[in-house]
C-alpha atoms as a PDB file:
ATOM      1  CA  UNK A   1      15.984  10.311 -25.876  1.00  0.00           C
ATOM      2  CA  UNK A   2      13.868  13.218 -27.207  1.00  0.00           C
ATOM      3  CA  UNK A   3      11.281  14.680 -25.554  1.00  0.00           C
ATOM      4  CA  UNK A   4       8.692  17.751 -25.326  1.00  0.00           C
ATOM      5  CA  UNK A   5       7.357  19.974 -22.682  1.00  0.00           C
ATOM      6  CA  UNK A   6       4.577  23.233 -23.295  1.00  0.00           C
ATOM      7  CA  UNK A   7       3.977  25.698 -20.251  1.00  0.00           C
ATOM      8  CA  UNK A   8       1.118  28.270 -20.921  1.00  0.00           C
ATOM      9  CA  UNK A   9       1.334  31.520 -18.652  1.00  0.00           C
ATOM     10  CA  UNK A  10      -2.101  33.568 -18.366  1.00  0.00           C
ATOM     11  CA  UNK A  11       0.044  36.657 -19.691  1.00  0.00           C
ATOM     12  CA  UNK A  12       1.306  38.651 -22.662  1.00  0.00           C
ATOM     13  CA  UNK A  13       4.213  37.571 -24.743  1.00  0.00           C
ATOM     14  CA  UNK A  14       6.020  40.578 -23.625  1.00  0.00           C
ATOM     15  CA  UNK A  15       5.105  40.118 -19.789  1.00  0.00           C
ATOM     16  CA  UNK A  16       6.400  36.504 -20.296  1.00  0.00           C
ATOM     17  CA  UNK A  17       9.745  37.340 -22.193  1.00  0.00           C
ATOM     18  CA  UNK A  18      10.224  40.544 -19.795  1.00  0.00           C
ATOM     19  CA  UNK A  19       9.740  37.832 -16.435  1.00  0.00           C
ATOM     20  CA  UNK A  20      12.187  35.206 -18.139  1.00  0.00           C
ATOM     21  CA  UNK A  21      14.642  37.662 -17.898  1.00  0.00           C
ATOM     22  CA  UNK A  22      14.279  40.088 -14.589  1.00  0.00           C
ATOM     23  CA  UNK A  23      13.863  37.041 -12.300  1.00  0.00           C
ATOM     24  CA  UNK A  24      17.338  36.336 -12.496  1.00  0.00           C
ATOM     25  CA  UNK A  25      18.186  39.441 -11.092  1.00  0.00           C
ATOM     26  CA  UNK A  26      15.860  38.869  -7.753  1.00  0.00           C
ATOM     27  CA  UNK A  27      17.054  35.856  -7.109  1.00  0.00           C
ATOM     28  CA  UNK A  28      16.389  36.605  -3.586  1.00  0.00           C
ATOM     29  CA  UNK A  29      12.971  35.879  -4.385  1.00  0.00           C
ATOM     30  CA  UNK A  30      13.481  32.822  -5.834  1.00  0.00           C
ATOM     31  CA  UNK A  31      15.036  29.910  -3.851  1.00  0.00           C
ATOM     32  CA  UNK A  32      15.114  27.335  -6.248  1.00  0.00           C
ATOM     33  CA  UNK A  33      17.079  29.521  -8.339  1.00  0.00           C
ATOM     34  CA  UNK A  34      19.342  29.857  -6.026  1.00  0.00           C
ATOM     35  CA  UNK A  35      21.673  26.540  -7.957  1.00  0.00           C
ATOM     36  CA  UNK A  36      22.403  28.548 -10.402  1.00  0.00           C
ATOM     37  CA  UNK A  37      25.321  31.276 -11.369  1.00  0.00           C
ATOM     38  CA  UNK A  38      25.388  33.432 -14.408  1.00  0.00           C
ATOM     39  CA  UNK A  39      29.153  33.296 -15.844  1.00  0.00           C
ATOM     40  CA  UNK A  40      28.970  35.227 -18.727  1.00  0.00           C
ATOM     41  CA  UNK A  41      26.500  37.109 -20.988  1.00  0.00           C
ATOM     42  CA  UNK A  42      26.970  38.819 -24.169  1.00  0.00           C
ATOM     43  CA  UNK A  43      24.463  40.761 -26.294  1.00  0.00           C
ATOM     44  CA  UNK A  44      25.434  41.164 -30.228  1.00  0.00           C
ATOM     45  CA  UNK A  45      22.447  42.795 -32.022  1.00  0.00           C
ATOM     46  CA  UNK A  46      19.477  40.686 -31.359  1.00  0.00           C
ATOM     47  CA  UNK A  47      21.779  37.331 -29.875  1.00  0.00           C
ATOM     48  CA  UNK A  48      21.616  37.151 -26.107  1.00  0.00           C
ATOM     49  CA  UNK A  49      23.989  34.737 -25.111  1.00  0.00           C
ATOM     50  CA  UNK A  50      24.350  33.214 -21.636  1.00  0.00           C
ATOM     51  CA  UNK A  51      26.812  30.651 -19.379  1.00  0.00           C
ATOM     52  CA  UNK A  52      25.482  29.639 -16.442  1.00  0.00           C
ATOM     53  CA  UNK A  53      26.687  27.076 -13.990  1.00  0.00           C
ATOM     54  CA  UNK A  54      24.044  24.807 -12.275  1.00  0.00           C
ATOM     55  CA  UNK A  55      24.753  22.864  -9.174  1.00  0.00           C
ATOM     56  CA  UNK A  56      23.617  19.991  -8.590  1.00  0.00           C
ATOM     57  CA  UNK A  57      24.734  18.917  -5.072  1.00  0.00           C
ATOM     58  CA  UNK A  58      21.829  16.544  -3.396  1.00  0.00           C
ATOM     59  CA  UNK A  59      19.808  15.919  -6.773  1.00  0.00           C
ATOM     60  CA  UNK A  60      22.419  13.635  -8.887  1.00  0.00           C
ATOM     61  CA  UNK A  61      21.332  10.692  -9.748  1.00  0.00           C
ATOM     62  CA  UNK A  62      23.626   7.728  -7.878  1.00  0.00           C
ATOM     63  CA  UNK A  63      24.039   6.294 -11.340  1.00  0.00           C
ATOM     64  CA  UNK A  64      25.871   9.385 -12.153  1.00  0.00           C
ATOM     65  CA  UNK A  65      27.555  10.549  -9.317  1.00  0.00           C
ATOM     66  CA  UNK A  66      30.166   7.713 -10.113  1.00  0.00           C
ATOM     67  CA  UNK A  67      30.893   9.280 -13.449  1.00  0.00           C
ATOM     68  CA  UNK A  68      31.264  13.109 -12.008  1.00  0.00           C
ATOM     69  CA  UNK A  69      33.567  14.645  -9.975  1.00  0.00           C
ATOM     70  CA  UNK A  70      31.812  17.716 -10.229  1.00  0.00           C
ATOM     71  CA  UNK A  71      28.559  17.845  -9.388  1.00  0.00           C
ATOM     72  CA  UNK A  72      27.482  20.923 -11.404  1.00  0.00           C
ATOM     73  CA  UNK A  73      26.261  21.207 -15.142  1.00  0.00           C
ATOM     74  CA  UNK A  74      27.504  24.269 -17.469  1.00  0.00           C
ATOM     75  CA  UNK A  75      24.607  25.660 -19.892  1.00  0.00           C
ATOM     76  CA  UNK A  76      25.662  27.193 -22.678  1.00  0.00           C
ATOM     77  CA  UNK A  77      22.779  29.349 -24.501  1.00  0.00           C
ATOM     78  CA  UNK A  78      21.664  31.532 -27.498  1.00  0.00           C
ATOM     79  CA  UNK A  79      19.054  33.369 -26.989  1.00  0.00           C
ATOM     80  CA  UNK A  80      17.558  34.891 -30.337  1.00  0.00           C
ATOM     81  CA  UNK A  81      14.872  38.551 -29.708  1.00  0.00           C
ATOM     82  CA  UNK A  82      13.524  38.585 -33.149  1.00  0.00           C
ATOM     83  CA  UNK A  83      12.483  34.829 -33.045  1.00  0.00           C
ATOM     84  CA  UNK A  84      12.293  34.732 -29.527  1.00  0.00           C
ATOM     85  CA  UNK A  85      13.890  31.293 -29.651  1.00  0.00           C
ATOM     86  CA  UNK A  86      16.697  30.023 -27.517  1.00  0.00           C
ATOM     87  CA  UNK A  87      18.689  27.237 -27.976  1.00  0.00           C
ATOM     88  CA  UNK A  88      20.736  25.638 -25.418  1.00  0.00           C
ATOM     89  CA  UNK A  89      23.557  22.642 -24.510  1.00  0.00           C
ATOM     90  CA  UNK A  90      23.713  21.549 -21.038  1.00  0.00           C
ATOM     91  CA  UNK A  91      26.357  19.176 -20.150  1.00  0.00           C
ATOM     92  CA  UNK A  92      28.940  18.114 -17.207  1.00  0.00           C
ATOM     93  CA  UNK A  93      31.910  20.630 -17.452  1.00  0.00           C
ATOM     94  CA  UNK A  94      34.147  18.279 -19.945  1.00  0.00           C
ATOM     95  CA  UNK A  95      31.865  15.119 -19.451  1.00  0.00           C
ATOM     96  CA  UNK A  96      30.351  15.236 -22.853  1.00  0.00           C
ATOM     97  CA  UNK A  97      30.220  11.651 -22.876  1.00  0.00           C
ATOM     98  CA  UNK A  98      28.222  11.482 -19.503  1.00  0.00           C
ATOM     99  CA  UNK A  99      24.986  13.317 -20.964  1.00  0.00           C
ATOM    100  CA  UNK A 100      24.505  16.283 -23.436  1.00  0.00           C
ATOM    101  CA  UNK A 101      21.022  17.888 -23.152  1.00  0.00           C
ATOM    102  CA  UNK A 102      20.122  20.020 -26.273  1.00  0.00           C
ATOM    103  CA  UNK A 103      17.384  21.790 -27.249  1.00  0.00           C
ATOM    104  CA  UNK A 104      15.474  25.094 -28.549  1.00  0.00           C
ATOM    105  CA  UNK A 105      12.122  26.206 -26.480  1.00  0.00           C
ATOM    106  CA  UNK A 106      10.444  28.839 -28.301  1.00  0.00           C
ATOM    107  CA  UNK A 107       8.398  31.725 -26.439  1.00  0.00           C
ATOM    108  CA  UNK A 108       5.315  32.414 -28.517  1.00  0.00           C
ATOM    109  CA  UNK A 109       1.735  34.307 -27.969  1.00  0.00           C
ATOM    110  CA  UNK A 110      -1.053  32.033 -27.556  1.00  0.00           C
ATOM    111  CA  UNK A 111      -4.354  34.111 -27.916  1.00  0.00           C
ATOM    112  CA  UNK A 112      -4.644  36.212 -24.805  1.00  0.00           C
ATOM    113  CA  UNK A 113      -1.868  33.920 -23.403  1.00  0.00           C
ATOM    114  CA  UNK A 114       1.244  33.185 -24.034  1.00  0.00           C
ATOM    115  CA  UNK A 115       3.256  29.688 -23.858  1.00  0.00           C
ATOM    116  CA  UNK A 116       6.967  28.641 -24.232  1.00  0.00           C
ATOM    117  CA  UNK A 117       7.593  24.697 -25.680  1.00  0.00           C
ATOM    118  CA  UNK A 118      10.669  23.008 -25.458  1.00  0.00           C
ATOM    119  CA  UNK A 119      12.372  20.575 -27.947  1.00  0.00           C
ATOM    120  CA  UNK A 120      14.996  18.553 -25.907  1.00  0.00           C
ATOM    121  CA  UNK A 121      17.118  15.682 -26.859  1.00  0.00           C
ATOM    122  CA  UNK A 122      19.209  13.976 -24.180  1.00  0.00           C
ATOM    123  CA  UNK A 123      22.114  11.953 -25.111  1.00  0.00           C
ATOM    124  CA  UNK A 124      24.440   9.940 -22.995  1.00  0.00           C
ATOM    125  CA  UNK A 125      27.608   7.934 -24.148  1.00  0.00           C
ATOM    126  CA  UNK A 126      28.088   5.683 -21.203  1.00  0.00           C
ATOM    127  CA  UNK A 127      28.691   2.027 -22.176  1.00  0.00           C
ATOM    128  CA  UNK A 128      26.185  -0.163 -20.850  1.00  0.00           C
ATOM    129  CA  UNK A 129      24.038   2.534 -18.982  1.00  0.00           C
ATOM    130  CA  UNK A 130      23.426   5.386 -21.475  1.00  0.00           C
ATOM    131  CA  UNK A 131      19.109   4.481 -21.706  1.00  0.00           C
ATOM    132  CA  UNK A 132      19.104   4.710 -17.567  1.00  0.00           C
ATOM    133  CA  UNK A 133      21.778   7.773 -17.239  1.00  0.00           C
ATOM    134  CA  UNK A 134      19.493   9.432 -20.307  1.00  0.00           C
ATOM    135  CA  UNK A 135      15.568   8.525 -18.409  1.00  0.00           C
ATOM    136  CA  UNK A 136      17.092  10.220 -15.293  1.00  0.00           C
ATOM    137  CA  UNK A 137      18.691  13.233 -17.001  1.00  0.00           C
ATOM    138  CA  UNK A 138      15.341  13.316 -18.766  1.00  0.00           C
ATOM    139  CA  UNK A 139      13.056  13.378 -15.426  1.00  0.00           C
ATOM    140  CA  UNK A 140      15.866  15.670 -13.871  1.00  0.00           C
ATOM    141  CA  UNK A 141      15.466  18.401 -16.684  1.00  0.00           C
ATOM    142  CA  UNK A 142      11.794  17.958 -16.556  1.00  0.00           C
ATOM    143  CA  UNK A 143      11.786  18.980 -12.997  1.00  0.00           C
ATOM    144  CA  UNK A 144      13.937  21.412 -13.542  1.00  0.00           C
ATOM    145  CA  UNK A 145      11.720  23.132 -16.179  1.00  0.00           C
ATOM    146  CA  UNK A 146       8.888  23.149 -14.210  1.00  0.00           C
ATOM    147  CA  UNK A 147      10.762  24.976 -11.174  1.00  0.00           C
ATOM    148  CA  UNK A 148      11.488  27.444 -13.804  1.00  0.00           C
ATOM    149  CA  UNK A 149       7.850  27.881 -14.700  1.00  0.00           C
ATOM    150  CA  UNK A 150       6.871  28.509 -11.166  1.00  0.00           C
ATOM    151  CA  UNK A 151       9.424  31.138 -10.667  1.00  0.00           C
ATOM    152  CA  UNK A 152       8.239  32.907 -14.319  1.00  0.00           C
ATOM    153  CA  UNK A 153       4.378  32.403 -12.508  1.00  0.00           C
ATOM    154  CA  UNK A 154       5.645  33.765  -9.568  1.00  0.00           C
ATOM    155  CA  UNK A 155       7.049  36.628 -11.075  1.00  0.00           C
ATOM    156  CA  UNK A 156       4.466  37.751 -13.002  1.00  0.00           C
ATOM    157  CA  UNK A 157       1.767  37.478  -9.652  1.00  0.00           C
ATOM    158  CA  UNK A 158      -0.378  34.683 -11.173  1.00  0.00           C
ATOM    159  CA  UNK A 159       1.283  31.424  -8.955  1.00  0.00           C
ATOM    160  CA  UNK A 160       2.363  31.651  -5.488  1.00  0.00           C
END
């Protein structure tokens, strides 16, 4: 199932990229951020890579809870300076079968704004179920983004 989300911020491209990386940092400041761990990050020249771990404890879907014993997702990302693209794999830790979400959002200035659009593609291998485990991972992640875009807003002062 492939889908496509655009958020516009009402800032620079280098407010925007600066905010998508310092609010991790102040998490304090940022309950619904608060699911989410930073395992590892490496920086090679102009690659930022990032694991994160992302619980999921009260928002599973039922459908899926059956299929997890661990309720928590592992992100594994690429983050590229130059393009300012990042490409990313979401997945149960060793449940590739359950659901896979990939995709590359791109951060990009947008006149005297600046936006970030997502390419995702959500792919489940569970017999019988896949279509309803991959519309709920889909609504999930869409959520998900959009919690993201009101802590960048928040962060930059222009959403409370």
């Amino acid at each position: 199932m492939k889908y496509q989300v655009t958020h516009t911020f009402p800032v620079s491209l280098d407010k925007l990229l600066h905010a998508r990386e310092e609010r991790y940092k102040h998490l304090d400041q940022f309950p619904d951020l608060k699911n989410v761990t930073l395992l590892e990050e490496t920086k090679e020249g102009n690659t930022i890579r990032q694991k994160r771990k992302v619980s999921l404890e009260g928002s599973m879907p039922a459908v899926l809870s059956a299929a997890l014993n661990d309720l928590s997702l592992l992100e594994e990302s690429t983050f590229d300076i130059t393009t300012n693209t990042h490409e990313f794999k979401i997945s149960p830790p060793g449940k590739d079968n359950v659901f896979v979400i990939k995709g590359k959002s791109k951060y990009e200035a947008d006149g005297s704004e600046s936006k970030r659009s997502y390419d995702v593609d959500v792919i489940s291998s569970l017999l019988f179920v896949s279509p309803i485990v991959e519309k709920a991972i889909e609504e999930i992640h869409k959520h998900s983004l959009e919690k993201d875009r009101k802590s960048i807003a928040k962060f930059l002062g222009v959403e409370s």
